[in-house]
C-alpha atoms as a PDB file:
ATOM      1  CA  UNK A   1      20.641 -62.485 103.248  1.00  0.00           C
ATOM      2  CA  UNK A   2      16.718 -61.572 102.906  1.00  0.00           C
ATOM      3  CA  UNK A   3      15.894 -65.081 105.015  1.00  0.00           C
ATOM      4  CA  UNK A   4      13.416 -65.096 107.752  1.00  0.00           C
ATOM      5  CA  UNK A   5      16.952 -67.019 109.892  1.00  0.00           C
ATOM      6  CA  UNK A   6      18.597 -64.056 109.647  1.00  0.00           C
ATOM      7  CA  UNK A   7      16.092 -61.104 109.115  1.00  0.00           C
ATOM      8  CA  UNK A   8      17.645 -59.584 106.133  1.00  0.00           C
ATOM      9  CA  UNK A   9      19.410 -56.266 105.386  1.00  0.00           C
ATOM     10  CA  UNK A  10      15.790 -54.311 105.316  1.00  0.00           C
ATOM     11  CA  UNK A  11      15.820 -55.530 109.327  1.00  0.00           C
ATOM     12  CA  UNK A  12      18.761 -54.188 110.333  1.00  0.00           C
ATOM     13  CA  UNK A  13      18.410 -51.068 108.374  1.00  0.00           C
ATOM     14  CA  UNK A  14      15.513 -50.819 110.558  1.00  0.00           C
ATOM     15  CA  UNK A  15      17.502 -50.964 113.601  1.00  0.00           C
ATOM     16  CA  UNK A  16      19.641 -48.410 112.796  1.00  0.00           C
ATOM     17  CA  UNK A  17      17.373 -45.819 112.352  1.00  0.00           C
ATOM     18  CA  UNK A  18      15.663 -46.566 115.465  1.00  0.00           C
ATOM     19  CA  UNK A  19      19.563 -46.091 116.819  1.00  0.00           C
ATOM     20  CA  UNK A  20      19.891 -43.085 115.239  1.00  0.00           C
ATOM     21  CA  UNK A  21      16.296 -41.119 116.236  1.00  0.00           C
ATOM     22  CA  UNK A  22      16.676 -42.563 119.614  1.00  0.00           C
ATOM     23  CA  UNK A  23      12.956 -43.745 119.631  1.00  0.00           C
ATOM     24  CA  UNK A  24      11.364 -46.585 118.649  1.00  0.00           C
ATOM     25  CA  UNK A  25       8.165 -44.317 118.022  1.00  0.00           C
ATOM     26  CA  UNK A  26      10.193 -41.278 116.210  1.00  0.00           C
ATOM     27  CA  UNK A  27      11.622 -44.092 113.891  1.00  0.00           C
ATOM     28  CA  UNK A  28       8.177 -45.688 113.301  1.00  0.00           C
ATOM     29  CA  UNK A  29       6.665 -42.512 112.185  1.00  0.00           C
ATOM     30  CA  UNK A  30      10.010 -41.776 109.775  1.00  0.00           C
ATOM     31  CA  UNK A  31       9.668 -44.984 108.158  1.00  0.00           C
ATOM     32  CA  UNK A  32       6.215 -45.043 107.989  1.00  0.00           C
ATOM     33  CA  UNK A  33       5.598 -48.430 110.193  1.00  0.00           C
ATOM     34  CA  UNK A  34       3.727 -49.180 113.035  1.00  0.00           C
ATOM     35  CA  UNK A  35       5.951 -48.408 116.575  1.00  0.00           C
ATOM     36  CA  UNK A  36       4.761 -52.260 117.199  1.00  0.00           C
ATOM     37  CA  UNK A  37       5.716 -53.293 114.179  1.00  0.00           C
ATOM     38  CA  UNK A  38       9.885 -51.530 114.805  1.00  0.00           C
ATOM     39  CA  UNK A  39       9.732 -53.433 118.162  1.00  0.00           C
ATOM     40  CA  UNK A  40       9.270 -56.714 116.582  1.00  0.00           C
ATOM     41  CA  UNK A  41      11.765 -56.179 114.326  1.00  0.00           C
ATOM     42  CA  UNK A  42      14.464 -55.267 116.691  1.00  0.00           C
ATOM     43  CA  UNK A  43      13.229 -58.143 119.208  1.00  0.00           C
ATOM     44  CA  UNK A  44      13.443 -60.365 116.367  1.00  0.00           C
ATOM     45  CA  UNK A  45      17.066 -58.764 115.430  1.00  0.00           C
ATOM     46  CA  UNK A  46      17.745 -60.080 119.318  1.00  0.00           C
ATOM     47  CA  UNK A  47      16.325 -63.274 119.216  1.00  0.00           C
ATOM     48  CA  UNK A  48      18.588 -64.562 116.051  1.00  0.00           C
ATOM     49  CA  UNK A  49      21.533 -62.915 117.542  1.00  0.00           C
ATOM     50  CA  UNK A  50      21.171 -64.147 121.269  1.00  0.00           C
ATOM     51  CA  UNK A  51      22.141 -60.649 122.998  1.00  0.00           C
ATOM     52  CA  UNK A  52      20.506 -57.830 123.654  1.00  0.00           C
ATOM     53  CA  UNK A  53      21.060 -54.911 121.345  1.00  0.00           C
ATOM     54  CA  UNK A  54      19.057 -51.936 123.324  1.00  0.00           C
ATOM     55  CA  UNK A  55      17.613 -50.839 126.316  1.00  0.00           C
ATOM     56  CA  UNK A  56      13.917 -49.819 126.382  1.00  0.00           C
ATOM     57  CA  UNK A  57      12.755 -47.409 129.090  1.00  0.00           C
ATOM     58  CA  UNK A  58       9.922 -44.749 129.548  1.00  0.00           C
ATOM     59  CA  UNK A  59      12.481 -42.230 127.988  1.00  0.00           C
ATOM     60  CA  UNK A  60      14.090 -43.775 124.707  1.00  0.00           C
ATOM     61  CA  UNK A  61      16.415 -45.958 124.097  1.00  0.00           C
ATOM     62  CA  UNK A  62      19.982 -47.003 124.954  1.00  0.00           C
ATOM     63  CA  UNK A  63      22.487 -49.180 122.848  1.00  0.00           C
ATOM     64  CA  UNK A  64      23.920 -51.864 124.929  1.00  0.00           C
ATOM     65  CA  UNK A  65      27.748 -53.083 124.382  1.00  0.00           C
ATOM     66  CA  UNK A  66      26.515 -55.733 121.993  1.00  0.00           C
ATOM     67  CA  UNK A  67      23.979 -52.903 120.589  1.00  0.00           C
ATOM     68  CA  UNK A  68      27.144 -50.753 119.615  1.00  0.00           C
ATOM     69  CA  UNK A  69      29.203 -53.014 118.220  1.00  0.00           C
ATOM     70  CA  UNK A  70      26.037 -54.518 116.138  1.00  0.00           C
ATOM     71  CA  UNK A  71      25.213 -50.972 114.922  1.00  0.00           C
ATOM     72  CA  UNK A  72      28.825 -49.855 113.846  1.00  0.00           C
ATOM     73  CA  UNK A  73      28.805 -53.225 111.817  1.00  0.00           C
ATOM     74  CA  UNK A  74      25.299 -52.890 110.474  1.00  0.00           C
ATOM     75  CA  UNK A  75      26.080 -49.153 108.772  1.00  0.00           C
ATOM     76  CA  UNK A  76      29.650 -51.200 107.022  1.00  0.00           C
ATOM     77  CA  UNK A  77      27.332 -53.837 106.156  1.00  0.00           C
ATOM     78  CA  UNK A  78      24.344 -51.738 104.645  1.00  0.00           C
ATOM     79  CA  UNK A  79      26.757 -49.069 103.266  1.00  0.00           C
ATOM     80  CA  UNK A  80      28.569 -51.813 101.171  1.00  0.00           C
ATOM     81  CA  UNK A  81      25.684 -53.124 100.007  1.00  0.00           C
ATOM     82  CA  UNK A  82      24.259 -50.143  98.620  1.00  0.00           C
ATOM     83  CA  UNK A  83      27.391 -49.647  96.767  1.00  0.00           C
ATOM     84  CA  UNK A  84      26.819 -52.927  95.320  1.00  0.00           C
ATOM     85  CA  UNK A  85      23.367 -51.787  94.477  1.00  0.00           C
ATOM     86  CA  UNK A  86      24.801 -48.842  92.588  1.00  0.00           C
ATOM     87  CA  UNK A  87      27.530 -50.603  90.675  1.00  0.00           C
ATOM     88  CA  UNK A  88      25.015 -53.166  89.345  1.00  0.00           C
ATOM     89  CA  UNK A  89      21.990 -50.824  88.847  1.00  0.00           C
ATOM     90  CA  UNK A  90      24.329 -47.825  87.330  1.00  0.00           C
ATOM     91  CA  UNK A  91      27.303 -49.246  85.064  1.00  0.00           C
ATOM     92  CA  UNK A  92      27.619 -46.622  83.226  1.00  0.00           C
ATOM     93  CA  UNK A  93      27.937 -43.818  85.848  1.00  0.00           C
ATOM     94  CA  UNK A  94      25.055 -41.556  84.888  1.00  0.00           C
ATOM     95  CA  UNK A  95      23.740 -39.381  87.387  1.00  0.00           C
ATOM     96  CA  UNK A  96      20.190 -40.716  88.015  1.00  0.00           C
ATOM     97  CA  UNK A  97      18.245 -41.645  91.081  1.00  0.00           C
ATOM     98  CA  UNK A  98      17.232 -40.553  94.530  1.00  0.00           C
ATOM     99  CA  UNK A  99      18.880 -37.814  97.183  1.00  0.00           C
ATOM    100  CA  UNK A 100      17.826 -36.888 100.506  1.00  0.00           C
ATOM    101  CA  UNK A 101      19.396 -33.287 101.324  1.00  0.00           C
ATOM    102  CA  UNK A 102      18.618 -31.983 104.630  1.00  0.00           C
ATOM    103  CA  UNK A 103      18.971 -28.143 105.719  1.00  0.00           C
ATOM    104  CA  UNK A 104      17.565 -25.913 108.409  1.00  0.00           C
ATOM    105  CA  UNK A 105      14.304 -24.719 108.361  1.00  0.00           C
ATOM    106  CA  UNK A 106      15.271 -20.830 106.670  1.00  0.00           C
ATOM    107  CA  UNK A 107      18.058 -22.032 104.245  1.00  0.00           C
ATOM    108  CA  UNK A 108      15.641 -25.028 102.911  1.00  0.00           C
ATOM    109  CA  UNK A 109      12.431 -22.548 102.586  1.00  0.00           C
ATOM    110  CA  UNK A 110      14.628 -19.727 100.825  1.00  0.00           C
ATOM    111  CA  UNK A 111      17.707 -21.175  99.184  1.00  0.00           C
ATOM    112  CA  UNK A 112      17.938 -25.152  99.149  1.00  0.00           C
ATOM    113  CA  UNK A 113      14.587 -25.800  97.531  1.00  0.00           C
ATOM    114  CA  UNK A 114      15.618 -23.231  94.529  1.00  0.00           C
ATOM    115  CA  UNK A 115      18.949 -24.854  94.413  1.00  0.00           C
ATOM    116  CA  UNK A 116      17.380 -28.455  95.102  1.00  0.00           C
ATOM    117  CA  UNK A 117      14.892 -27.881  91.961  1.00  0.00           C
ATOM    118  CA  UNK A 118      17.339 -26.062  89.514  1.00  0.00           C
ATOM    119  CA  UNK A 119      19.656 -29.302  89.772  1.00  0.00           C
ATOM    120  CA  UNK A 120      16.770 -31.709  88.994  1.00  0.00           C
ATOM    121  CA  UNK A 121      15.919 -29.702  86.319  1.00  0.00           C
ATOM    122  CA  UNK A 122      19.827 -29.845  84.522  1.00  0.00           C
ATOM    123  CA  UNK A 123      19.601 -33.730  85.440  1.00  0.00           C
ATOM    124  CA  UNK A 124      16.431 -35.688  84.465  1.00  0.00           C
ATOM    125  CA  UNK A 125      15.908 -38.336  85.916  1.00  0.00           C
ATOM    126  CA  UNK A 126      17.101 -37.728  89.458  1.00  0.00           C
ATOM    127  CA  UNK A 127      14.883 -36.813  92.369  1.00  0.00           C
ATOM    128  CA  UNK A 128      15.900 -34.609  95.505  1.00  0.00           C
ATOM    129  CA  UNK A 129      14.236 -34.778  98.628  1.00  0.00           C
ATOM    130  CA  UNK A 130      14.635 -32.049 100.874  1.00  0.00           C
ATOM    131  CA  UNK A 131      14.183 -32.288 104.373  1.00  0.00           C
ATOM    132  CA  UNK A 132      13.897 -28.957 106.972  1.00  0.00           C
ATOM    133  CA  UNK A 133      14.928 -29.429 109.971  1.00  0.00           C
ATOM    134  CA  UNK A 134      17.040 -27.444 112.426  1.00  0.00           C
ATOM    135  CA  UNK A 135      20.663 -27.769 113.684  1.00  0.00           C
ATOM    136  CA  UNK A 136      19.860 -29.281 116.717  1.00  0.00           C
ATOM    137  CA  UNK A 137      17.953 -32.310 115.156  1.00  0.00           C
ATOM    138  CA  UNK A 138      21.267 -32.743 112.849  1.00  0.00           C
ATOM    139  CA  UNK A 139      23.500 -32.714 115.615  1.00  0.00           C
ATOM    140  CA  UNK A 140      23.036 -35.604 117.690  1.00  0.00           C
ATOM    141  CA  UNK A 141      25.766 -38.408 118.448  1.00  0.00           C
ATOM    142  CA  UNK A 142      24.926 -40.080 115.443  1.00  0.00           C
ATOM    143  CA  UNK A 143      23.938 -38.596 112.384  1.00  0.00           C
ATOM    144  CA  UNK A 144      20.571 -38.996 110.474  1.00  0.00           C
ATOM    145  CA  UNK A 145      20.635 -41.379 107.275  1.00  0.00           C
ATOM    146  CA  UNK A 146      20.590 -38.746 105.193  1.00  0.00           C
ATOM    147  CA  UNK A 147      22.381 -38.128 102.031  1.00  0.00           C
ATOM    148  CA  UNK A 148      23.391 -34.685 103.090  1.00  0.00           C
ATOM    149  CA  UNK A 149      23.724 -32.681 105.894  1.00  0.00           C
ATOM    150  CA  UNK A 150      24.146 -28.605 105.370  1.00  0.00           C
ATOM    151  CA  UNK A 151      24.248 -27.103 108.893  1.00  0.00           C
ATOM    152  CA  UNK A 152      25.794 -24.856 110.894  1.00  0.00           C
ATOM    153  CA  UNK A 153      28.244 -25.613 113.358  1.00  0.00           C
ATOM    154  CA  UNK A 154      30.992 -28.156 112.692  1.00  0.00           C
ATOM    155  CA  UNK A 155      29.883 -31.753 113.187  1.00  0.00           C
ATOM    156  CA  UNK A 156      31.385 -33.036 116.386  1.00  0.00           C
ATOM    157  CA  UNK A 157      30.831 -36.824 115.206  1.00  0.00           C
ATOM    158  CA  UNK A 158      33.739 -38.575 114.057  1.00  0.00           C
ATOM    159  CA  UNK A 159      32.249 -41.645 112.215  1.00  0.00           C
ATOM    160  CA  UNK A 160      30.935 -38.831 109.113  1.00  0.00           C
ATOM    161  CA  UNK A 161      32.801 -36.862 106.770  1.00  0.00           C
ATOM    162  CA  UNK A 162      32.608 -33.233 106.276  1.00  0.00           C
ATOM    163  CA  UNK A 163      33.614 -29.905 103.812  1.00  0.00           C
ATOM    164  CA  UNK A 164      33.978 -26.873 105.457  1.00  0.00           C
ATOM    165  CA  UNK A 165      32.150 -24.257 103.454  1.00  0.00           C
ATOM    166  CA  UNK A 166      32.325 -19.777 103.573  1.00  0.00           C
ATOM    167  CA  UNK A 167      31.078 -18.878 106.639  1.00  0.00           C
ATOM    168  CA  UNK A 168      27.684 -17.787 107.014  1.00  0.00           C
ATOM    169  CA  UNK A 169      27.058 -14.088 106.829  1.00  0.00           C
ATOM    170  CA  UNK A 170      24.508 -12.611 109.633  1.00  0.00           C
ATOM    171  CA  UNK A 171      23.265  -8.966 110.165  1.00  0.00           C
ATOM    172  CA  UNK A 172      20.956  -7.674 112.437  1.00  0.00           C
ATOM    173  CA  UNK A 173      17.419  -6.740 111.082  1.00  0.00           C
ATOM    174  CA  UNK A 174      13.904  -5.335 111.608  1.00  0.00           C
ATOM    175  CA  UNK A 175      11.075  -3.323 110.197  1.00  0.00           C
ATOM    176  CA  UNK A 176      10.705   0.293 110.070  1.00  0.00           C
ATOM    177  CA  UNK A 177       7.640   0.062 111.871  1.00  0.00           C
ATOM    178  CA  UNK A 178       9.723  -1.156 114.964  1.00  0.00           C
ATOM    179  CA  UNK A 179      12.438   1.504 114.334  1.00  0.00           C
ATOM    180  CA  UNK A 180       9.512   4.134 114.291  1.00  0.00           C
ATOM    181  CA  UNK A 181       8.385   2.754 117.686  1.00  0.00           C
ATOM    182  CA  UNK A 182      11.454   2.275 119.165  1.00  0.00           C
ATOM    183  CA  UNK A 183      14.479   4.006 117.737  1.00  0.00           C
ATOM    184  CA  UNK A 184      17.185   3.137 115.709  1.00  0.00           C
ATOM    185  CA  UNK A 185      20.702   1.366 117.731  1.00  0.00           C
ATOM    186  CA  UNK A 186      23.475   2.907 116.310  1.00  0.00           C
ATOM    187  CA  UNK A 187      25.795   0.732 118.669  1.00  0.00           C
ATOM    188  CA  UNK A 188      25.515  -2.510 120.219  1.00  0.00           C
ATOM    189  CA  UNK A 189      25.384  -1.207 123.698  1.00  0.00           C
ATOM    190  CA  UNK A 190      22.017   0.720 122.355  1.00  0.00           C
ATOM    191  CA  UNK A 191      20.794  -3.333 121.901  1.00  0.00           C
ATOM    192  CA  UNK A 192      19.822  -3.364 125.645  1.00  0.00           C
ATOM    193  CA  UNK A 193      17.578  -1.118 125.575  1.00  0.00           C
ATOM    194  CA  UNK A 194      15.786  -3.329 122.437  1.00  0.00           C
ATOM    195  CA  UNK A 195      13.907  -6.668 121.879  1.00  0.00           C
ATOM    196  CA  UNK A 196      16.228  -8.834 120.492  1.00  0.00           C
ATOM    197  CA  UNK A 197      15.002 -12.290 119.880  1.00  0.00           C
ATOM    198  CA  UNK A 198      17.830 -14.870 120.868  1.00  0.00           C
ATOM    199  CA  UNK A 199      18.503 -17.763 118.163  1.00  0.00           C
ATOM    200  CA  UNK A 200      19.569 -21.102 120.159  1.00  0.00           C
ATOM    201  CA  UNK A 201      21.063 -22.463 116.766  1.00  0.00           C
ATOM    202  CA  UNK A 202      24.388 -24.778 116.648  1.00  0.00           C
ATOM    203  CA  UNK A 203      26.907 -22.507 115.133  1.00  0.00           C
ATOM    204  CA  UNK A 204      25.438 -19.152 116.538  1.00  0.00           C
ATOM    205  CA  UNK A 205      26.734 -19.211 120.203  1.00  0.00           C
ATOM    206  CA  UNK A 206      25.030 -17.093 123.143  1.00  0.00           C
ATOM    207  CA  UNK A 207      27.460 -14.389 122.721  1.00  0.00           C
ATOM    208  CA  UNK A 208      27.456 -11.531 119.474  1.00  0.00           C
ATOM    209  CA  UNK A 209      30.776  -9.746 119.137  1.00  0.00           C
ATOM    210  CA  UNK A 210      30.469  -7.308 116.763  1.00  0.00           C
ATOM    211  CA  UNK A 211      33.613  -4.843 114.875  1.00  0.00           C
ATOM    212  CA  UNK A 212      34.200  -2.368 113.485  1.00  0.00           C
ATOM    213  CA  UNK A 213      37.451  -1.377 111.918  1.00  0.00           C
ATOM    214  CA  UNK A 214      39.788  -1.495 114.597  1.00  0.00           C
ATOM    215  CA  UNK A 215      36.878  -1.553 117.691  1.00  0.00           C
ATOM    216  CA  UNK A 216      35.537  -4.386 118.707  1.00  0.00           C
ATOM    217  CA  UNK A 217      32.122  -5.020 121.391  1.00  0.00           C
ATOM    218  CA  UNK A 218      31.183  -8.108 122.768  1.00  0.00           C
ATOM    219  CA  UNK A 219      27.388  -8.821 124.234  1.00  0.00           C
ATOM    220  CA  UNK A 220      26.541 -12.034 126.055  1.00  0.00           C
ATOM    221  CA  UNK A 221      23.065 -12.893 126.924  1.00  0.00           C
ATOM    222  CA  UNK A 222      21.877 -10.255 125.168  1.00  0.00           C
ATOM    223  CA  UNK A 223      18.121  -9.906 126.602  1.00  0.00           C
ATOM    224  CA  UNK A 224      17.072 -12.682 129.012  1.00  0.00           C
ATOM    225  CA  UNK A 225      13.365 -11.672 128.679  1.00  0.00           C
ATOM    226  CA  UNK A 226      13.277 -11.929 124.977  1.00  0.00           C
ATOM    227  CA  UNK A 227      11.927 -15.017 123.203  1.00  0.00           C
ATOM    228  CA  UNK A 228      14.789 -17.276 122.354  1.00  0.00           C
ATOM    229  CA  UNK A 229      14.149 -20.455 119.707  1.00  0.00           C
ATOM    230  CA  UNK A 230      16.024 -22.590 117.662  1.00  0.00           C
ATOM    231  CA  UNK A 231      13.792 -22.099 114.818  1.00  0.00           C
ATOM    232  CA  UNK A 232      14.942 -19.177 112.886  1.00  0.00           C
ATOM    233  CA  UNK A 233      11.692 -18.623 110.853  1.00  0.00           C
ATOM    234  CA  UNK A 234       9.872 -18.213 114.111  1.00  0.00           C
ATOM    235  CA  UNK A 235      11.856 -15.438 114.837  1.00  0.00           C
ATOM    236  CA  UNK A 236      12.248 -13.573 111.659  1.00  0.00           C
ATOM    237  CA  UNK A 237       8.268 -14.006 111.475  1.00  0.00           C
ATOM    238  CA  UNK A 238       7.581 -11.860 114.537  1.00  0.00           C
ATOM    239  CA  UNK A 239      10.280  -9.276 113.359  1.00  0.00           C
ATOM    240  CA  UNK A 240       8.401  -8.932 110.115  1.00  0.00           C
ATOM    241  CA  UNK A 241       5.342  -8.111 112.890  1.00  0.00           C
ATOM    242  CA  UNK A 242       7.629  -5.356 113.773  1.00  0.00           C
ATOM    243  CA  UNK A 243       7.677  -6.985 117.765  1.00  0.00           C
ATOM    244  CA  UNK A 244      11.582  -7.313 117.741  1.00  0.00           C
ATOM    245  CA  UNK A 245      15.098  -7.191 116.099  1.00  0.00           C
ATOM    246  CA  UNK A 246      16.673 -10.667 115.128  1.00  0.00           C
ATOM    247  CA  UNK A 247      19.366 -12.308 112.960  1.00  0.00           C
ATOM    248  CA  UNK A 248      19.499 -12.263 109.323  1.00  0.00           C
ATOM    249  CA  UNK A 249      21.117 -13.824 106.706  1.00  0.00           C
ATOM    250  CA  UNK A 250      22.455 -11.730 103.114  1.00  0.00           C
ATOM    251  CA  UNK A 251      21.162 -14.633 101.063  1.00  0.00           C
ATOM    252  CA  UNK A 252      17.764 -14.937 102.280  1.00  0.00           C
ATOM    253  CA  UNK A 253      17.134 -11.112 102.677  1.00  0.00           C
ATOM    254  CA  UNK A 254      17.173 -11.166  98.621  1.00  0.00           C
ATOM    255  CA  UNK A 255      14.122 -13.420  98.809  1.00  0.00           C
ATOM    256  CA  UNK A 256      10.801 -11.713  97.383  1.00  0.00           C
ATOM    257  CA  UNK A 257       9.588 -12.486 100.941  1.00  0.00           C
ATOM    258  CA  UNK A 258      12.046 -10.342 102.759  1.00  0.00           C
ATOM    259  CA  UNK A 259      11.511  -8.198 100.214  1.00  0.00           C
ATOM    260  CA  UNK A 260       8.051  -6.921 100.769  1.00  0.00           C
ATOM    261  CA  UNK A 261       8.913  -7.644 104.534  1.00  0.00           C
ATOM    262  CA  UNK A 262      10.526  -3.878 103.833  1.00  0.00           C
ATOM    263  CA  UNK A 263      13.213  -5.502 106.806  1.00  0.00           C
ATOM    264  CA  UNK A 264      15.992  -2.894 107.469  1.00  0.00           C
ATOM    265  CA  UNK A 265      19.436  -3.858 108.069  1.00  0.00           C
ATOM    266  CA  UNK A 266      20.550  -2.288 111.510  1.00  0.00           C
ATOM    267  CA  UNK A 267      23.965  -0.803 112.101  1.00  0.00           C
ATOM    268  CA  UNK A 268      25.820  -2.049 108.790  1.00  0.00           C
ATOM    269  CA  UNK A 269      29.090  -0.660 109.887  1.00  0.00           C
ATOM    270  CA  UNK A 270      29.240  -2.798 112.786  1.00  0.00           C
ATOM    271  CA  UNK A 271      30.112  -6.891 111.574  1.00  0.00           C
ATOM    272  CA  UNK A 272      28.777  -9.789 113.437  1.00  0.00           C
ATOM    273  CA  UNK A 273      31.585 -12.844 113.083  1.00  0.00           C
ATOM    274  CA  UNK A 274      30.757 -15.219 110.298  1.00  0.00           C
ATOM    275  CA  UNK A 275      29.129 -18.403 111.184  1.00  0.00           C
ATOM    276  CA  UNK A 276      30.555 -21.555 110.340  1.00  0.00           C
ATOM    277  CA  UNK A 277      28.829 -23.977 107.638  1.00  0.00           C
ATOM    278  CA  UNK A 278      29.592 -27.331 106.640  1.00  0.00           C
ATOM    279  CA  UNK A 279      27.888 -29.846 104.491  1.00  0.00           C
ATOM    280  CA  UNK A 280      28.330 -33.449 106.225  1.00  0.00           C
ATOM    281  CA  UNK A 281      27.925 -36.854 104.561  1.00  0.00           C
ATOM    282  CA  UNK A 282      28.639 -40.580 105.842  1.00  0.00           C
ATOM    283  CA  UNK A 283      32.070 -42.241 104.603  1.00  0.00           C
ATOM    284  CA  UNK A 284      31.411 -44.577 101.997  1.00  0.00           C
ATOM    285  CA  UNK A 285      34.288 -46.548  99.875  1.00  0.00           C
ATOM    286  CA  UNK A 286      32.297 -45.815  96.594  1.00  0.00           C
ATOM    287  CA  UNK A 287      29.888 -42.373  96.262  1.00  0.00           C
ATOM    288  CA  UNK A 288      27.089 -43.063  93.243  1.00  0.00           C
ATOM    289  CA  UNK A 289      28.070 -40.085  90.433  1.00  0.00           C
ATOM    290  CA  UNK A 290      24.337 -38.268  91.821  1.00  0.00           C
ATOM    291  CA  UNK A 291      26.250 -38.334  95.303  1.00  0.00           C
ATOM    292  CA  UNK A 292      29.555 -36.329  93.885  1.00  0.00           C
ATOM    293  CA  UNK A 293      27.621 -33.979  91.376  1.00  0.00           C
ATOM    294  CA  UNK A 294      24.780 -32.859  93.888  1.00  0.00           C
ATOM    295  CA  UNK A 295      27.532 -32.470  96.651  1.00  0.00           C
ATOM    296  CA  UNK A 296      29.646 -30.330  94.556  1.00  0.00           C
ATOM    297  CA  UNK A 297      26.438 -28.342  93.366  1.00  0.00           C
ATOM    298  CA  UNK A 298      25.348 -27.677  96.506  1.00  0.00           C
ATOM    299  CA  UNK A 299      28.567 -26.338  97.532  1.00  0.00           C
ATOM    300  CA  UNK A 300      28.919 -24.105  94.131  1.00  0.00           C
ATOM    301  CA  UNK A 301      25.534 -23.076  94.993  1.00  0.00           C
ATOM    302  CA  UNK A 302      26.495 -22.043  98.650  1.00  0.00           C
ATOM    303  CA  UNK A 303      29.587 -20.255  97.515  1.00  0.00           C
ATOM    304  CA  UNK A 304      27.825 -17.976  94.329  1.00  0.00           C
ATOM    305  CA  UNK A 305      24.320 -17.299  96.909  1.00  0.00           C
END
């Protein structure tokens, strides 16, 4: 399989990461190669197969007919192989080895790495590597090769499998500084007359409906002249500054961090709608025992935060 003829399964793993980040360059840097050095390796891919498998241009790349059916194939090939791997390497079933778990940029600083290095810690011998990156990076067509998705928003890609997990819990917050400055809302309609930094963030929406008992109040756009990101540390960081009022989340306000952030939780009778969470994983015939236990600690983990 590992011939020069036929480029071996280390080739076409290659070529479908450079699938999946949509750049020859992005998946150069991710697996540490050369961009030259990817290009080869897919031209090569091309010349043993006869066809072309992607188009090149000045912005990315494009998976031909050939390209699709080639990468679909490649990911049944490379995922049966690694169960191979696993069966041979790991008769006995212990939980052992190496994890990729990838999270947005908050959860991962605040809750995954705790949870990440706790379950290393009850198994020795296994290794976790946690990646931050935001929802929008984890929801393109195709899915990243990673182990383990968490995100928010429910994965619109049908070729990966997914667990719907309790919704995500978001308040309103800022300092007292900024309340000082700028008054306390007491009702959503007081928001307009506020800073309120917008999170663009799969699962969020652009609209906040807020209730309380039987009332309910809707605001869409809430501020176009506030700063809107899809990083939610960048945010909460200038609220801690006192320049604003952003989102929250329950879990990470417990942090030490928030803590001596002295962040205020704004209108707590009024509830924002949960967001939805999901932890997202390719299918695979056979899952290696690290696979099941981390899954299912991650999602205990998620449920008792």
């Amino acid at each position: 399989m590992d011939s020069p003829k036929n480029r071996g399964m280390r080739d076409w793993q290659v070529f479908i990461r450079t699938v999946e980040a949509g750049s020859l360059s992005v998946a150069a840097k991710e697996l540490n190669m050369t961009t030259g050095a990817v290009s080869k390796i897919i031209s090569k891919l091309e010349e043993y197969t006869c066809t072309s498998l992607l188009i090149r241009d000045t912005h990315g790349i494009e998976l031909t007919i050939a390209g699709r059916l080639a990468y679909n194939k490649a990911l049944e090939i490379t995922g049966l192989f690694a169960d191979l791997l696993e069966e041979l390497r790991n008769p006995q079933k212990q939980i052992r080895g190496v994890l990729k778990l990838s999270a947005p940029v908050i959860l991962a600083e605040f809750l995954a790495n705790h949870w990440a290095q706790e379950f290393m810690e009850i198994w020795p011998g296994t290794q976790i590597q946690l990646d931050a990156r935001e929802s929008s990076e984890l929801s393109q067509d195709v899915p990243d090769l990673d182990n383990l998705i968490l995100r928010s928003g429910k994965p619109e890609n049908e070729n990966i499998v997914y667990r719907e997990l309790p919704g995500l819990k978001v308040v309103l917050i800022a300092t007292q500084e900024y309340i000082d400055n700028n008054g306390c809302p007491h009702h959503p309609h007081d928001l307009l007359q506020h800073n309120v930094f917008n999170l663009r963030h799969n699962g969020f929406g652009s609209t906040l409906k807020f209730t309380k008992e039987d009332e309910s109040y809707e605001i869409s756009d809430l501020n176009n002249m506030s700063l809107s990101s899809n990083n939610h540390l960048s945010l909460i960081n200038l609220c801690i500054e006192g320049k604003g009022i952003t989102l929250g989340t329950p879990g990470w306000m417990k942090s030490a961090y928030a803590q001596q952030a002295k962040l205020i939780t704004l209108m707590p009778d009024w509830t924002l709608d949960l967001v939805p969470v999901y932890l997202a994983w390719r299918p695979r015939k056979i899952y290696s025992p690290l696979f099941v236990a981390f899954r299912d600690y991650i999602e205990k983990k998620w449920i008792e935060r």
